[in-house]
Protein backbone atom coordinates (compact mmCIF):
# COMPACT_ATOMS: atom_id res chain seq x y z
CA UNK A 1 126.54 362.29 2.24
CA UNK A 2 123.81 359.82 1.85
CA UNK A 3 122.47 361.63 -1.09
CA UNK A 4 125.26 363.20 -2.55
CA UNK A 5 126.42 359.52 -3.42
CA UNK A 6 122.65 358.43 -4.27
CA UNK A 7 123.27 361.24 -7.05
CA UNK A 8 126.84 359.98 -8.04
CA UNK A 9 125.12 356.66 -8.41
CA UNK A 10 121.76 357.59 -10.34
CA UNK A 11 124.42 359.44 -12.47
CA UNK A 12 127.63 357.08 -12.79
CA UNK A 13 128.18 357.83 -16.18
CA UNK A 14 128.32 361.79 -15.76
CA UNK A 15 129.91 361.56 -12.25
CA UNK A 16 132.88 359.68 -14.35
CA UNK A 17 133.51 362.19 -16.92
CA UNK A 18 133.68 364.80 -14.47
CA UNK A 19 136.48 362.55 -12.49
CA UNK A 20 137.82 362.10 -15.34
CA UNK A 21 138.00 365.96 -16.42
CA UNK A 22 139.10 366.83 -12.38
CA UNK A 23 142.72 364.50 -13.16
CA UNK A 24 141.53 361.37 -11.52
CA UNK A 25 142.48 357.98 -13.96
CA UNK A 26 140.07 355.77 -14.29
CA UNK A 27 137.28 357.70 -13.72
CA UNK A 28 134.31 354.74 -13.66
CA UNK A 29 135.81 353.51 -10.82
CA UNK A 30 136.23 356.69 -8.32
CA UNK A 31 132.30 357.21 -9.65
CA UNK A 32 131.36 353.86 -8.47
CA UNK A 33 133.50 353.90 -5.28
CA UNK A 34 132.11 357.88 -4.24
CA UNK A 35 129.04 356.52 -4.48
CA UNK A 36 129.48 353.38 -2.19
CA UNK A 37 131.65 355.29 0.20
CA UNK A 38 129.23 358.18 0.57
CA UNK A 39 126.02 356.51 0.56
CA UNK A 40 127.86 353.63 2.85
CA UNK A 41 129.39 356.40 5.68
CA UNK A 42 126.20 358.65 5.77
CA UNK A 43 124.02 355.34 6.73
CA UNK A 44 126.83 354.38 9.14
CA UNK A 45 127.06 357.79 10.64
CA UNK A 46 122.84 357.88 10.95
CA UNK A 47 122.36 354.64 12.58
CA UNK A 48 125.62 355.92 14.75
CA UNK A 49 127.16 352.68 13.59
CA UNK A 50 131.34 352.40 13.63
CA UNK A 51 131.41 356.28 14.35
CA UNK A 52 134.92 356.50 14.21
CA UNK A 53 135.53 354.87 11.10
CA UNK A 54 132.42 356.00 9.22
CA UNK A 55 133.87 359.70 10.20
CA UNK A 56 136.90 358.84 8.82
CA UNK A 57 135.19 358.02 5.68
CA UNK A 58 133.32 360.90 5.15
CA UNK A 59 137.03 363.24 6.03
CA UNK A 60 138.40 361.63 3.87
CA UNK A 61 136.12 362.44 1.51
CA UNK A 62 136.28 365.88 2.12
CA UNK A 63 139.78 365.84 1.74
CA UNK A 64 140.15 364.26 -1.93
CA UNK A 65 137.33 367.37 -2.92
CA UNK A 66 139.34 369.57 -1.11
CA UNK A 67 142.75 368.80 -3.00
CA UNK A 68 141.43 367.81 -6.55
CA UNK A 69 139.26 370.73 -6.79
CA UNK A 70 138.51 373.20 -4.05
CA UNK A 71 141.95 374.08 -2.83
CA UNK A 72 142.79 375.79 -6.16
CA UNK A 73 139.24 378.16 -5.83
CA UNK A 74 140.83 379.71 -2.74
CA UNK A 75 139.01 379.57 0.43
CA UNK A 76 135.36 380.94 0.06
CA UNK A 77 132.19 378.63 -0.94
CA UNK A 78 131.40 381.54 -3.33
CA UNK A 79 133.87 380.95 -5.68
CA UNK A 80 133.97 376.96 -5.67
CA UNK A 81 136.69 377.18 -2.29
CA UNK A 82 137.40 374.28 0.12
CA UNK A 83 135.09 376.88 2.86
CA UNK A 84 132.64 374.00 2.86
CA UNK A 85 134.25 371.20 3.08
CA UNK A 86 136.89 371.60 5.56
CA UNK A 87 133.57 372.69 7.67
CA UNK A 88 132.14 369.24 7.04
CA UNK A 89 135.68 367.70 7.74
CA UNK A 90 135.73 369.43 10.93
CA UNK A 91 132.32 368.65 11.77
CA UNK A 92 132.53 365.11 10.91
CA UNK A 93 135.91 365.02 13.48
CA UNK A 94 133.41 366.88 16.38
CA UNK A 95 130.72 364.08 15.59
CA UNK A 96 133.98 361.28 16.09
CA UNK A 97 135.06 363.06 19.40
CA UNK A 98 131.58 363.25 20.61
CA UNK A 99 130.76 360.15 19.91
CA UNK A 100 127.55 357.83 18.25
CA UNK A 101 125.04 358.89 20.87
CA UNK A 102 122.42 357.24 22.96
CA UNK A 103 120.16 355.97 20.02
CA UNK A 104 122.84 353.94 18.38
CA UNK A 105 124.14 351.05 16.93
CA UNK A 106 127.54 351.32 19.07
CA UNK A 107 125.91 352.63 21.98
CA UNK A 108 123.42 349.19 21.46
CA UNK A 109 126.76 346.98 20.99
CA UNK A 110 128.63 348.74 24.01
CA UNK A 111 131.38 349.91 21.01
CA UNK A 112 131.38 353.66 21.98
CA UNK A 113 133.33 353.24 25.10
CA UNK A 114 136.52 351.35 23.43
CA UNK A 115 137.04 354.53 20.83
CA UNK A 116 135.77 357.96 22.16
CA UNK A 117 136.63 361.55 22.60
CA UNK A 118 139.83 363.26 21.86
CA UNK A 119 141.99 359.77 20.55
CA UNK A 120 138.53 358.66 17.99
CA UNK A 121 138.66 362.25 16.81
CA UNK A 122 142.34 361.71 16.10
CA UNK A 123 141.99 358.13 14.97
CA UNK A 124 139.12 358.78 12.05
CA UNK A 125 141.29 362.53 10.79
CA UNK A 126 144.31 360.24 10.58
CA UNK A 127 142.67 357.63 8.89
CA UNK A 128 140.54 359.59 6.71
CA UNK A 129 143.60 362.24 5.79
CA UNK A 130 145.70 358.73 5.34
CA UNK A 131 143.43 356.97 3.32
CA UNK A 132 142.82 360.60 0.97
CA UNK A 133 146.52 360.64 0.61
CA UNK A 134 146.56 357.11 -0.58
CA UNK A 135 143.47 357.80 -3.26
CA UNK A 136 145.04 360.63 -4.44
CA UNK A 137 148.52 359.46 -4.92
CA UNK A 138 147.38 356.37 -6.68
CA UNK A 139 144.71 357.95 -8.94
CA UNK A 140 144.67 361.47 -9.53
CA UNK A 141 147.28 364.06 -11.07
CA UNK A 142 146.64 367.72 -11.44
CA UNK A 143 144.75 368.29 -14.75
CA UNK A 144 147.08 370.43 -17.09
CA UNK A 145 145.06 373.39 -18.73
CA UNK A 146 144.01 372.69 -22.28
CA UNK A 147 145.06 374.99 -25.19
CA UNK A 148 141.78 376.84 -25.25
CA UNK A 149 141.92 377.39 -22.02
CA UNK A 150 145.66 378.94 -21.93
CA UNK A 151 144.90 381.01 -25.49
């Protein structure tokens, strides 16, 4: 995650054209925000600092690139398909349920006991999957095929 958004932000002006090409209005700032987000949640999720909500981050994540442009690839990572990141999705929800670890900023502040197993896995999908939802309502539409591509 970490540098996926350290590329998004080395590149803001690329990373927005592509939003913008993918259906997502204004473009600049879903560059500018991937790039906080993902560099932000990866260091979070490192330093095993507010696991649960740093997971929900990074699902929700997932789940905008799943929806604005993997879904439509089918499943498989070979053709572009949402294969990879539902796995980090799902992986990210395993890291919530099993919580921060003994080298970590919660563990440190005594924060891993008030949100752990089964309900912090629940807690960061529904966040994450809420907070997606939200993104994607309120900035992206389904990009309609251009004439060159439908001749």
């Amino acid at each position: 995650m970490i540098a996926h958004g350290m590329r998004h932000g080395r590149t803001l002006d690329g990373t927005a054209g592509w939003f913008g090409s993918i259906g997502f209005r204004r473009p600049r700032l879903q560059a500018q925000a991937s790039a906080v987000v993902e560099v932000g949640a990866g260091a979070l999720i490192v330093a095993g600092a507010a696991t649960p909500l740093s997971a929900a981050a990074v699902i929700g994540t997932m789940a905008v690139a799943a929806r604005s442009v993997h879904m439509r690839k089918g499943f498989f990572i070979t053709a572009e398909g949402y294969e990879f990141v539902l796995n980090l999705g799902a992986a990210t929800a395993a890291l919530a349920a099993l919580g921060p670890g003994r080298y970590s900023v919660d563990r440190a502040l005594g924060l891993d006991r008030r949100l752990s197993g089964v309900p912090a896995a629940a807690t960061a999908v529904a966040v994450g999957i809420g907070s997606a939802a939200a993104q994607l309502a309120a900035f992206w539409s389904e990009p309609q095929p251009t004439s060159a591509t439908t001749a």
